[in-house]
PDB file of N, CA and C in Angstrom:
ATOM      1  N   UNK A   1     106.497 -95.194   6.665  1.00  0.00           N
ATOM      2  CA  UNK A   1     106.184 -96.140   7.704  1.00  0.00           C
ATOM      3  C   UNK A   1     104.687 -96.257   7.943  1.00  0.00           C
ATOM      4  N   UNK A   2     104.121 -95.174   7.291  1.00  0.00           N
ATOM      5  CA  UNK A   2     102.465 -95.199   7.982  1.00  0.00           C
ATOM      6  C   UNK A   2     101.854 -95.903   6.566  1.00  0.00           C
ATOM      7  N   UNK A   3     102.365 -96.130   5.488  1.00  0.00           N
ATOM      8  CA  UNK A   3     101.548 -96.668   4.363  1.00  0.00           C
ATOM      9  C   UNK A   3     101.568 -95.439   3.194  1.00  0.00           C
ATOM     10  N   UNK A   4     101.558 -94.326   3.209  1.00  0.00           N
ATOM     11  CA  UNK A   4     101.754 -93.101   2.452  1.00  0.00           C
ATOM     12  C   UNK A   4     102.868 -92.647   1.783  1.00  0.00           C
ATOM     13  N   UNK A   5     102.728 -92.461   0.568  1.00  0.00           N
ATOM     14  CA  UNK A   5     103.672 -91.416  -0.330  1.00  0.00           C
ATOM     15  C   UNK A   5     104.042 -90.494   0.107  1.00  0.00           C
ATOM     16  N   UNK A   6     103.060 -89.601   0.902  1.00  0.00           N
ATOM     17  CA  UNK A   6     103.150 -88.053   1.149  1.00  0.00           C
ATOM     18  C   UNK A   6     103.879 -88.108   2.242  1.00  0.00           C
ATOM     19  N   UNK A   7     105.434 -86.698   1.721  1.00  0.00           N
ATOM     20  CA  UNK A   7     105.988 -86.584   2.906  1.00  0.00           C
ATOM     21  C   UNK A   7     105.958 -85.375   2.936  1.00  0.00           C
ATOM     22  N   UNK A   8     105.823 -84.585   4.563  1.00  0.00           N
ATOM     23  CA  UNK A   8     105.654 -83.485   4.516  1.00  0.00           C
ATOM     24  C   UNK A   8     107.195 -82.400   4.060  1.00  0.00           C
ATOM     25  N   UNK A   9     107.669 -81.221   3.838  1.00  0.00           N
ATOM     26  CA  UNK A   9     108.341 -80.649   3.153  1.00  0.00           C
ATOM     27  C   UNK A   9     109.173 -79.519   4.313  1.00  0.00           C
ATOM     28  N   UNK A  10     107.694 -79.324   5.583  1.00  0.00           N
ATOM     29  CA  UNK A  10     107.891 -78.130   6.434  1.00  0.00           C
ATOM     30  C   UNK A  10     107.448 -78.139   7.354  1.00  0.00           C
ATOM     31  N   UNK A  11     107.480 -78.082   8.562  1.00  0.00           N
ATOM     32  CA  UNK A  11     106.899 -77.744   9.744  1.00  0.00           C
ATOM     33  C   UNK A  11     105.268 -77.475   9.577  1.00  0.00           C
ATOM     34  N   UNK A  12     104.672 -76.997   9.024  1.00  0.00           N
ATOM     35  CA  UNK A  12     103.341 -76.672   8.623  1.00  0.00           C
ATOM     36  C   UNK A  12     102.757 -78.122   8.127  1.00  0.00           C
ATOM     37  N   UNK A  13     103.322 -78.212   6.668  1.00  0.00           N
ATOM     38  CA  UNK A  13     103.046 -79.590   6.217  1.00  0.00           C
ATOM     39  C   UNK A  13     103.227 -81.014   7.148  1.00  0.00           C
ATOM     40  N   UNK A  14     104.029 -80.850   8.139  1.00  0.00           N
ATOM     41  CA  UNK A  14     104.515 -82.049   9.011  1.00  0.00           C
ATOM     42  C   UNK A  14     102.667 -81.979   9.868  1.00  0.00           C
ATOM     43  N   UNK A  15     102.317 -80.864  10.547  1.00  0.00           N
ATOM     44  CA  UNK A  15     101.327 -80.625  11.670  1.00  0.00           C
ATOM     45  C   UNK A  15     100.117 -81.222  10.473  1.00  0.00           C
ATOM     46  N   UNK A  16     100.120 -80.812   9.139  1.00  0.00           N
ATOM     47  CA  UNK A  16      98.683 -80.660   8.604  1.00  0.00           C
ATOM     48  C   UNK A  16      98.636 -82.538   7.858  1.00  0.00           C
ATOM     49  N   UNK A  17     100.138 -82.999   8.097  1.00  0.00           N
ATOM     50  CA  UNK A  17     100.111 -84.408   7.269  1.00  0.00           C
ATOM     51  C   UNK A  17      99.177 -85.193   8.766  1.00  0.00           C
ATOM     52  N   UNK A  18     100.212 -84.903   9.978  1.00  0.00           N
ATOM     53  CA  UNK A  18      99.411 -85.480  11.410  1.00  0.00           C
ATOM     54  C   UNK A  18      98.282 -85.733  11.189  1.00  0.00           C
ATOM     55  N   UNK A  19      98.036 -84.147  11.003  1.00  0.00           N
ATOM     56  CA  UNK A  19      96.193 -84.137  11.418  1.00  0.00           C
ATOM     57  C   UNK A  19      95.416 -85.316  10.433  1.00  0.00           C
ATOM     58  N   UNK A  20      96.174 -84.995   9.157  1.00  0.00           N
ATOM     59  CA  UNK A  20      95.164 -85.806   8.247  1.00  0.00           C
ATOM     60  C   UNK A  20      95.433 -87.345   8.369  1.00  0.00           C
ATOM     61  N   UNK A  21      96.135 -87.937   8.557  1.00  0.00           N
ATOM     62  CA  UNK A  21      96.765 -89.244   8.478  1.00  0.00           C
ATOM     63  C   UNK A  21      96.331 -89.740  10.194  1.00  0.00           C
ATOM     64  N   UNK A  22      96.513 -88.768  11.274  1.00  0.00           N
ATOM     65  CA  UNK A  22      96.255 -88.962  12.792  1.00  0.00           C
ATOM     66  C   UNK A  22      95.900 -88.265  13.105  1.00  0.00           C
ATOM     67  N   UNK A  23      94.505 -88.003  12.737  1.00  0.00           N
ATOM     68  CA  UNK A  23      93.586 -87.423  13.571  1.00  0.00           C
ATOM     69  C   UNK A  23      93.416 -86.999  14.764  1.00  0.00           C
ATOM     70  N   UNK A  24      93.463 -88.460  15.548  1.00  0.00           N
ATOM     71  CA  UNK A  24      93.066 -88.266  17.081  1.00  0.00           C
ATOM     72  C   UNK A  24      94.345 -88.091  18.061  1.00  0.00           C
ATOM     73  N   UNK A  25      95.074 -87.636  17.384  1.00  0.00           N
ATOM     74  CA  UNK A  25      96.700 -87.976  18.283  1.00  0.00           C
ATOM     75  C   UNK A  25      97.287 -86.420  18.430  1.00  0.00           C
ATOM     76  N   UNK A  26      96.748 -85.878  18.121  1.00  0.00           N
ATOM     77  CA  UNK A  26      96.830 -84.043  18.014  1.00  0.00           C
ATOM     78  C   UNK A  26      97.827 -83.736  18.747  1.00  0.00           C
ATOM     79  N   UNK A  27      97.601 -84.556  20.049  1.00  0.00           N
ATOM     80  CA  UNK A  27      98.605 -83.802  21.307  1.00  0.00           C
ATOM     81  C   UNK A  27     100.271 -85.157  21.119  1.00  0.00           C
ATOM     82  N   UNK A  28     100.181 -85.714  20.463  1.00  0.00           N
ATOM     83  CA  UNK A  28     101.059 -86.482  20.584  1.00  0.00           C
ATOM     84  C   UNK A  28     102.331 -85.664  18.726  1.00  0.00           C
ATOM     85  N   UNK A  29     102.006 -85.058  18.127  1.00  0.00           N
ATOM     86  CA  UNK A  29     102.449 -84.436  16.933  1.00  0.00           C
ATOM     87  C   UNK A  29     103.779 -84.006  17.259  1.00  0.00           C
ATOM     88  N   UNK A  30     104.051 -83.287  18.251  1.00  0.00           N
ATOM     89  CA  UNK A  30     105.071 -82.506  18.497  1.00  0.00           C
ATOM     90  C   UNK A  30     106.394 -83.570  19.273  1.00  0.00           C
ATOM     91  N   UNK A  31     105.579 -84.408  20.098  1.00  0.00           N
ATOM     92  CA  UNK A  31     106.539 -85.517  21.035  1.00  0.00           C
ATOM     93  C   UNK A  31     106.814 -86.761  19.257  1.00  0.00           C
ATOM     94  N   UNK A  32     106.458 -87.038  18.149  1.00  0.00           N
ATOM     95  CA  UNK A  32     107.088 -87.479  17.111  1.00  0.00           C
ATOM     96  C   UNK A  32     107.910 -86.789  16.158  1.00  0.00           C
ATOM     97  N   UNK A  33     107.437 -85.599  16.442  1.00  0.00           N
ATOM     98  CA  UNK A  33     108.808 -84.790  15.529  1.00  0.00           C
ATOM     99  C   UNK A  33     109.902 -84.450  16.422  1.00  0.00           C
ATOM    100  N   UNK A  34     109.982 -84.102  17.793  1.00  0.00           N
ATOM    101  CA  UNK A  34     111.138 -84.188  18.798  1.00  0.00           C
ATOM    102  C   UNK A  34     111.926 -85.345  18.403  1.00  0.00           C
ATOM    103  N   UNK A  35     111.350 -86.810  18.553  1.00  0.00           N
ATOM    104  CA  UNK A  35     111.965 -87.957  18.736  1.00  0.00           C
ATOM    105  C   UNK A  35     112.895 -88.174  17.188  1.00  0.00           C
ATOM    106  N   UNK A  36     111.871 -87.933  16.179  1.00  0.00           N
ATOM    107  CA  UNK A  36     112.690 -87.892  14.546  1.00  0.00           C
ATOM    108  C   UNK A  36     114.019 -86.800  14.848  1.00  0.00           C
ATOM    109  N   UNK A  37     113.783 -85.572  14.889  1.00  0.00           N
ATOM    110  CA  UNK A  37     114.398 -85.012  14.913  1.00  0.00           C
ATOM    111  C   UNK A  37     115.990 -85.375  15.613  1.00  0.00           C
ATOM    112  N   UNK A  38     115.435 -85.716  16.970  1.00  0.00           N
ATOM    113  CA  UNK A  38     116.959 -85.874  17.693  1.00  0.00           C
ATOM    114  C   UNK A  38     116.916 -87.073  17.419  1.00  0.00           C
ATOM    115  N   UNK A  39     116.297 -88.023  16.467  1.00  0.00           N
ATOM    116  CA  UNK A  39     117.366 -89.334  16.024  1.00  0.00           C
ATOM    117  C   UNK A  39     118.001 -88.917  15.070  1.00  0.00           C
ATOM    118  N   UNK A  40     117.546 -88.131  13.856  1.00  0.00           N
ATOM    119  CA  UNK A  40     118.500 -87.399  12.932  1.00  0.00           C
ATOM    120  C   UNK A  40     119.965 -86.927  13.621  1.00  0.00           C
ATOM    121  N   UNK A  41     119.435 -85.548  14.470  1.00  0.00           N
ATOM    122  CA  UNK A  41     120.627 -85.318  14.961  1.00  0.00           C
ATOM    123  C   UNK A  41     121.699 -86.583  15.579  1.00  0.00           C
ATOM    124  N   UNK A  42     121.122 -87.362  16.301  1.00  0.00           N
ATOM    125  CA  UNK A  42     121.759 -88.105  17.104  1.00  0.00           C
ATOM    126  C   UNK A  42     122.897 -89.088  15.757  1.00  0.00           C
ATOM    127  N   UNK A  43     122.291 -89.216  15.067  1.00  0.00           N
ATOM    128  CA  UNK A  43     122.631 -90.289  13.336  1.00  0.00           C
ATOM    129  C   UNK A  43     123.690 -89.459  12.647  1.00  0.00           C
ATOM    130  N   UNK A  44     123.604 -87.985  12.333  1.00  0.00           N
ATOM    131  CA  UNK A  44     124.425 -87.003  12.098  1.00  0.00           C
ATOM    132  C   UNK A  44     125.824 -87.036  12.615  1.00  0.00           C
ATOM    133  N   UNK A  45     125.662 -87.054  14.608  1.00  0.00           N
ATOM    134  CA  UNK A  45     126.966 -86.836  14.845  1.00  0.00           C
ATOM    135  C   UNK A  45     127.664 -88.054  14.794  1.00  0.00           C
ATOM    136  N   UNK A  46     126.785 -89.268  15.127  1.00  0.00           N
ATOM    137  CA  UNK A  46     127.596 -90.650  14.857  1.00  0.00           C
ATOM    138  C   UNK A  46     128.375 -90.799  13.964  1.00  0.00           C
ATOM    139  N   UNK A  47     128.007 -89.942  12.513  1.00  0.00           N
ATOM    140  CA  UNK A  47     128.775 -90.309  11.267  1.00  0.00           C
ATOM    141  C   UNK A  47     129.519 -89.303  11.469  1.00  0.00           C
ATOM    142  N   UNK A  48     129.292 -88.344  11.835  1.00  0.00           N
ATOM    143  CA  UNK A  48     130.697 -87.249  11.613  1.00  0.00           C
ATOM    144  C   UNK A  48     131.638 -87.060  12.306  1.00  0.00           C
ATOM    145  N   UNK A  49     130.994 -87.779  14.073  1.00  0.00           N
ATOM    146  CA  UNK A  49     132.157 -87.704  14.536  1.00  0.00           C
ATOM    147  C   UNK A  49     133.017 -89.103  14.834  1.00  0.00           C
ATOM    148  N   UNK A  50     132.289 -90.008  15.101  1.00  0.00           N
ATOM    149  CA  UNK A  50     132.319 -91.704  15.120  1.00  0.00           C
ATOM    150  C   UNK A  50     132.157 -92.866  13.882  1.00  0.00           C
ATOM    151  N   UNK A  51     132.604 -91.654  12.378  1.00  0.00           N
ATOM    152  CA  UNK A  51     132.385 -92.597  11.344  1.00  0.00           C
ATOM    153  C   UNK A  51     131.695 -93.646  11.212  1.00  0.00           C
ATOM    154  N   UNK A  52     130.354 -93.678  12.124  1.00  0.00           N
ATOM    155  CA  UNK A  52     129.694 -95.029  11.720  1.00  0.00           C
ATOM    156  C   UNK A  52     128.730 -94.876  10.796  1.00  0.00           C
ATOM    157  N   UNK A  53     128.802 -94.986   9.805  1.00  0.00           N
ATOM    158  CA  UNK A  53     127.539 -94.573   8.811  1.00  0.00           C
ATOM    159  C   UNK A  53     125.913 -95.471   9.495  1.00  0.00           C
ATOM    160  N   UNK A  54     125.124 -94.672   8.388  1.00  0.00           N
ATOM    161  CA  UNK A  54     123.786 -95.811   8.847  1.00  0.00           C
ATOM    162  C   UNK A  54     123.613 -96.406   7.848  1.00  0.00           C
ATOM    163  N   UNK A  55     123.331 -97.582   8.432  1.00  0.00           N
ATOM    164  CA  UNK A  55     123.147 -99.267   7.748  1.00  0.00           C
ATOM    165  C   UNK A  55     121.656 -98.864   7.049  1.00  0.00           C
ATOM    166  N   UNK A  56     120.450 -98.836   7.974  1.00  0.00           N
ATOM    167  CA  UNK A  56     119.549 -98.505   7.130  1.00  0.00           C
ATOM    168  C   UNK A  56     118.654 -97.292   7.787  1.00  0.00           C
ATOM    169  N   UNK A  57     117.848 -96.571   6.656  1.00  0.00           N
ATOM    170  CA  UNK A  57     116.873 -95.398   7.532  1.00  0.00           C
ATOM    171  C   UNK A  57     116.040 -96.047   8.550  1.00  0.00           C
ATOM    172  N   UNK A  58     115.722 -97.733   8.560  1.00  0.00           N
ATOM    173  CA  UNK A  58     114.872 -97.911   9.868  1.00  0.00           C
ATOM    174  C   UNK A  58     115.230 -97.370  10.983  1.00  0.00           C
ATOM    175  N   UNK A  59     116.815 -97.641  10.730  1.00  0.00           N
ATOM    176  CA  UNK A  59     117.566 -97.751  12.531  1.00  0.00           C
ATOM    177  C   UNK A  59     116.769 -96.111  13.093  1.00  0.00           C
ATOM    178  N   UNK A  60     116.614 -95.542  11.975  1.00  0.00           N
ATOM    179  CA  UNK A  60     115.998 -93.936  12.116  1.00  0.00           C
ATOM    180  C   UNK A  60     114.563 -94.058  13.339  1.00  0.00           C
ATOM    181  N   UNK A  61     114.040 -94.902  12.202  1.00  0.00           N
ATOM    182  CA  UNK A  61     112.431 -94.968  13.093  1.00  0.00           C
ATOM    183  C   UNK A  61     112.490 -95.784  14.236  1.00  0.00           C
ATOM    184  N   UNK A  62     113.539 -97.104  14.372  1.00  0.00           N
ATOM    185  CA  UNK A  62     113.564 -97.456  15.184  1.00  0.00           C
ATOM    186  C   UNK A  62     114.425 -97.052  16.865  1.00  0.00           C
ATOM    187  N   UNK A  63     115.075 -96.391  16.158  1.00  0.00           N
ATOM    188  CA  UNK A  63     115.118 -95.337  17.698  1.00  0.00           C
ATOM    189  C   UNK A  63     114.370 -94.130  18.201  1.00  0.00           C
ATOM    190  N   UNK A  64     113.391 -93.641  16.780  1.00  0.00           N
ATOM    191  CA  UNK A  64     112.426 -92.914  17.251  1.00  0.00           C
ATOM    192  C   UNK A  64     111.692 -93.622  18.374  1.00  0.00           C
ATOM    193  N   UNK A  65     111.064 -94.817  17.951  1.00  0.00           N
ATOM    194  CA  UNK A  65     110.568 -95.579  18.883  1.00  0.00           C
ATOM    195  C   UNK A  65     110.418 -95.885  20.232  1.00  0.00           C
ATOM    196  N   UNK A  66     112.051 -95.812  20.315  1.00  0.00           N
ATOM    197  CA  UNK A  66     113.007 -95.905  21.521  1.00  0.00           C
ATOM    198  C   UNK A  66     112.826 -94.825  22.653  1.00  0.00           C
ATOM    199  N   UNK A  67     112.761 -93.724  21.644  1.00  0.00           N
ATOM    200  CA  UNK A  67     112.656 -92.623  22.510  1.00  0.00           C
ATOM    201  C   UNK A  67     111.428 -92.299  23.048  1.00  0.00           C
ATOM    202  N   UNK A  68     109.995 -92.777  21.875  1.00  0.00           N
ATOM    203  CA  UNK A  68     109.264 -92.540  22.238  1.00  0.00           C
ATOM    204  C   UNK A  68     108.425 -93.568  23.618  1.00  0.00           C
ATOM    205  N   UNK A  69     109.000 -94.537  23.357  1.00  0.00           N
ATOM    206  CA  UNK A  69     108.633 -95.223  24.446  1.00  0.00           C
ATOM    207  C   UNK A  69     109.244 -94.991  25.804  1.00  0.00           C
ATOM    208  N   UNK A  70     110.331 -94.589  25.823  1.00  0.00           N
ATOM    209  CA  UNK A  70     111.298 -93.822  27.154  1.00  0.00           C
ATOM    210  C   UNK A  70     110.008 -92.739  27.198  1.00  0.00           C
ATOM    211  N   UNK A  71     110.125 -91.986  26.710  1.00  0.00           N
ATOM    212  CA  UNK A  71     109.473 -90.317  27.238  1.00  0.00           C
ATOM    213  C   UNK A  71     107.825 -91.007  27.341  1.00  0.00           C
ATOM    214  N   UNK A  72     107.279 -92.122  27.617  1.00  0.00           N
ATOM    215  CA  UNK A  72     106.140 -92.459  27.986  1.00  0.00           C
ATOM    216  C   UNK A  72     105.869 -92.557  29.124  1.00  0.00           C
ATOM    217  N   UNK A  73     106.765 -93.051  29.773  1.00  0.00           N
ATOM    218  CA  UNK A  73     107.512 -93.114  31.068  1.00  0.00           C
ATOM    219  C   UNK A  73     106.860 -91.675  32.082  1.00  0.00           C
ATOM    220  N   UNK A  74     107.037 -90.591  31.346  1.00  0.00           N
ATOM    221  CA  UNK A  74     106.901 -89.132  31.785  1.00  0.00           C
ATOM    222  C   UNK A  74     105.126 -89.077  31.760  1.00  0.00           C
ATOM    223  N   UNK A  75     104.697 -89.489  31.056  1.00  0.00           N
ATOM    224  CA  UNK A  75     102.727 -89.702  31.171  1.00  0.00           C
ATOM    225  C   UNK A  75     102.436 -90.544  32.083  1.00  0.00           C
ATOM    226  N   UNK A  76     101.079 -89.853  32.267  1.00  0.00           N
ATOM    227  CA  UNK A  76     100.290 -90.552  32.821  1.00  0.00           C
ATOM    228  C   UNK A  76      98.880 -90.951  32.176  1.00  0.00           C
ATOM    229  N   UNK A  77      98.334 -92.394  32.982  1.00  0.00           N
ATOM    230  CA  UNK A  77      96.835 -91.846  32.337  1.00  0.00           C
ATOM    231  C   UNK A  77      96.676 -92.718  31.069  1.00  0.00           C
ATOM    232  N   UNK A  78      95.550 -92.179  29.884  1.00  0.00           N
ATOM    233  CA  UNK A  78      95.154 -91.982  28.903  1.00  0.00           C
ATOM    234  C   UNK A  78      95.959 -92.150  27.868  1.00  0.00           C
ATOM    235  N   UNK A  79      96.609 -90.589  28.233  1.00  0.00           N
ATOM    236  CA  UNK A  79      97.874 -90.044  27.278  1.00  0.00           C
ATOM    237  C   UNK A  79      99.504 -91.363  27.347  1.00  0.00           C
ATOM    238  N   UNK A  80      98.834 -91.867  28.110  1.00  0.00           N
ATOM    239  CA  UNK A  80     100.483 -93.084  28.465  1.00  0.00           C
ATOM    240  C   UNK A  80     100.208 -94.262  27.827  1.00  0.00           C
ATOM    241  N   UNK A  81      98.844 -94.576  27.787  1.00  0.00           N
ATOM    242  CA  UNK A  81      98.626 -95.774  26.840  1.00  0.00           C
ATOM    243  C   UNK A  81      98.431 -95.637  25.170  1.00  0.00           C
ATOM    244  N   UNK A  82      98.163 -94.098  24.784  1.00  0.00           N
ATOM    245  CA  UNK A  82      97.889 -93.955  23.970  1.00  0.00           C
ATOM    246  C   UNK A  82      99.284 -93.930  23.177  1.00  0.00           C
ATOM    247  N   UNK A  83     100.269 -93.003  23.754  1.00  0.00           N
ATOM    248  CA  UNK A  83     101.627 -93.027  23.265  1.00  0.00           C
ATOM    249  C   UNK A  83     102.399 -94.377  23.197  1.00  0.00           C
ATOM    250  N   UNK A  84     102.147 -94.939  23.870  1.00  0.00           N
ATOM    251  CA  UNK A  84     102.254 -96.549  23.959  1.00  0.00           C
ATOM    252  C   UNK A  84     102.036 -97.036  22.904  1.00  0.00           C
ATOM    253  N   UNK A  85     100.928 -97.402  22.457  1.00  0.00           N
ATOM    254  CA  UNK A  85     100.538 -97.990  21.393  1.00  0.00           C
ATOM    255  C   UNK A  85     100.828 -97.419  20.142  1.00  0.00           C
ATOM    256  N   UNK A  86     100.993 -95.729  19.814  1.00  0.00           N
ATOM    257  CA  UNK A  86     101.557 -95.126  18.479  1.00  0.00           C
ATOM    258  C   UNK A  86     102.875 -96.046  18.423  1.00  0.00           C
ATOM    259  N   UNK A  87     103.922 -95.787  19.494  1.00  0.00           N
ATOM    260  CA  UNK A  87     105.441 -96.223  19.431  1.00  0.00           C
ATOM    261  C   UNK A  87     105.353 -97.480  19.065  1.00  0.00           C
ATOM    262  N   UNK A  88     104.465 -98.253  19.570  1.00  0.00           N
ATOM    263  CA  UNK A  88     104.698 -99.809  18.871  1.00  0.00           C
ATOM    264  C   UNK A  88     103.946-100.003  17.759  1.00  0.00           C
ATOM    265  N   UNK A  89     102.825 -99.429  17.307  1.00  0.00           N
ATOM    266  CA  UNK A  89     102.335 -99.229  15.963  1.00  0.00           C
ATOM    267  C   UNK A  89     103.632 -99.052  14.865  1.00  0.00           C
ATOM    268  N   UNK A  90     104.317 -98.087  15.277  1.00  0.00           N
ATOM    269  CA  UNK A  90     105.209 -97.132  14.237  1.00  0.00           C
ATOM    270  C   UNK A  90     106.391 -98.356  14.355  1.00  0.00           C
ATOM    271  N   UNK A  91     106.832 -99.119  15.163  1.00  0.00           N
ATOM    272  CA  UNK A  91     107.635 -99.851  15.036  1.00  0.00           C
ATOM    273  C   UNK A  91     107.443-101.275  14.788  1.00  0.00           C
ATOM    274  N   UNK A  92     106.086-102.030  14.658  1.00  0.00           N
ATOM    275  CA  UNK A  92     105.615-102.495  13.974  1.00  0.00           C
ATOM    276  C   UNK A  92     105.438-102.458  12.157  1.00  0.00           C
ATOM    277  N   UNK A  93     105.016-100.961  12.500  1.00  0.00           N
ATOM    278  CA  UNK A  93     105.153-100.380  10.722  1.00  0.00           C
ATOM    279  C   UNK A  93     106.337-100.730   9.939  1.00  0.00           C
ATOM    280  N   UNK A  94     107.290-100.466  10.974  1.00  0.00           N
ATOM    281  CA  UNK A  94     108.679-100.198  10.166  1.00  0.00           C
ATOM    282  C   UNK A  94     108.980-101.503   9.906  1.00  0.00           C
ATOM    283  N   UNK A  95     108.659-102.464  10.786  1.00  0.00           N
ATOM    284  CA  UNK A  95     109.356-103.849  10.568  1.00  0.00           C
ATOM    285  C   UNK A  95     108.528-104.634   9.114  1.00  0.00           C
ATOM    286  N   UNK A  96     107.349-104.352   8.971  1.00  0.00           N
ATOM    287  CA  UNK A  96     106.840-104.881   7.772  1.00  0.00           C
ATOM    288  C   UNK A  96     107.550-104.212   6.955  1.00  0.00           C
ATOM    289  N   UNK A  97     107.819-102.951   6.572  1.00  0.00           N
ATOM    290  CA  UNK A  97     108.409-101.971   5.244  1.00  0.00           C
ATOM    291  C   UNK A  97     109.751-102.549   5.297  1.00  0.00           C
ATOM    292  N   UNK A  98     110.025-103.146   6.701  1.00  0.00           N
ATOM    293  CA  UNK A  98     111.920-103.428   6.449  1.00  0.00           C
ATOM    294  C   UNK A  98     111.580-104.671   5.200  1.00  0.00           C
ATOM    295  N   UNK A  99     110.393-105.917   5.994  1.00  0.00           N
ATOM    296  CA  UNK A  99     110.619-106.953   5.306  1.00  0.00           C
ATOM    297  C   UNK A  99     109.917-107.112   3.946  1.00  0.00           C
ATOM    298  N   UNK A 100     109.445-106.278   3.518  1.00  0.00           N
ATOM    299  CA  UNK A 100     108.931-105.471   2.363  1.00  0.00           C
ATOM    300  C   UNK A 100     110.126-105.360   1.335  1.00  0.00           C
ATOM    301  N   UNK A 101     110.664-104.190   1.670  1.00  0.00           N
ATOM    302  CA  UNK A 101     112.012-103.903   1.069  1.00  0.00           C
ATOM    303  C   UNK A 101     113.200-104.786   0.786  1.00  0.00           C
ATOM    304  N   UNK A 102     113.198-105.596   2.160  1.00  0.00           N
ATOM    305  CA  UNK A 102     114.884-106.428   1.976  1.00  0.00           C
ATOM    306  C   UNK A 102     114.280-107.423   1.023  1.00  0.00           C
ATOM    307  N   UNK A 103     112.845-108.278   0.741  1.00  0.00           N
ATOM    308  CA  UNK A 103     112.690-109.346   0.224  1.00  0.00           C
ATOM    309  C   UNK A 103     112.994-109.149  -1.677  1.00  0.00           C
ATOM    310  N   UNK A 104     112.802-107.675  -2.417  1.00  0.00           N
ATOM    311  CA  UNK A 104     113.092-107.701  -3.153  1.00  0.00           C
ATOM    312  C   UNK A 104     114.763-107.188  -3.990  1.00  0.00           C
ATOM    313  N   UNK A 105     115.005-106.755  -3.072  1.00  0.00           N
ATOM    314  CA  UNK A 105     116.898-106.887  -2.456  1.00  0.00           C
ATOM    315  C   UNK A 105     117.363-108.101  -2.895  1.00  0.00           C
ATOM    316  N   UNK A 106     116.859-109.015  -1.658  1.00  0.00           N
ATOM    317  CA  UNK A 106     117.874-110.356  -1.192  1.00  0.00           C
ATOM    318  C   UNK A 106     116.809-111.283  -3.178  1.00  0.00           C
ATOM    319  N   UNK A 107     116.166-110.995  -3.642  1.00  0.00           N
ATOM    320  CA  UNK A 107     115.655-111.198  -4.991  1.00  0.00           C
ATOM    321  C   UNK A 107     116.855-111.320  -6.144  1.00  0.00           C
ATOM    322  N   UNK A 108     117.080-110.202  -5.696  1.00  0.00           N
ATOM    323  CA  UNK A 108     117.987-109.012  -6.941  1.00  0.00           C
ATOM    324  C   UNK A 108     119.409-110.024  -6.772  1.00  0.00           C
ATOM    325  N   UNK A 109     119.878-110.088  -5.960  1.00  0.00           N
ATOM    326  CA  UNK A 109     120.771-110.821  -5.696  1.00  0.00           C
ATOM    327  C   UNK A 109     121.313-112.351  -5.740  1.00  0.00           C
ATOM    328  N   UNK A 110     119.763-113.372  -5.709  1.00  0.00           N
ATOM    329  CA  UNK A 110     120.220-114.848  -6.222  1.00  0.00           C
ATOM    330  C   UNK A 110     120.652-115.028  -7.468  1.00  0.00           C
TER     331      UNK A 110
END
């Protein structure tokens, strides 16, 4: 979603991809791996227990989004506009990579 190949592998690699890719967002690292995380989980039990599979990995980032813009709510300040603008950055991101992706799809298919 950010433009990069590199995905991190580990908890270590996740903090040291941040730093290098987002620099200035240091304190915001931990509130994007919460939000991934419990959309995973959240995506997990849907399918296992509510058979709904996922349509695509956006729906992933795009409820990261979701969340992250809810838990903005909880800032103040600085830190509230700044988280602000990552969440709609990142969901911005995703929507170009969606229409990125589906255009050589819906290709494959005429």
């Amino acid at each position: 979603m950010l433009g990069t190949a590199l995905c991190p592998n580990n908890i270590w690699q996740y903090f040291s991809w941040c730093y290098v890719f987002l620099p200035d967002g240091a304190r915001f690292y931990t509130f994007g791996l919460a939000a991934i995380c419990w959309v995973i989980w959240n995506s997990r039990n849907q399918a296992t227990f509510k058979h709904k599979q996922l349509k695509t990995p956006f729906n992933v980032v795009y409820s990261a989004c979701g969340f992250l813009t809810y838990w903005v709510g909880l800032m103040a300040g600085a830190d509230r506009d700044a988280m602000e603008r990552g969440a709609k950055m990142l969901k911005t991101n995703a929507s170009v990579m969606m229409r990125i992706c589906v255009a050589p799809a819906r290709a494959a298919m005429d």
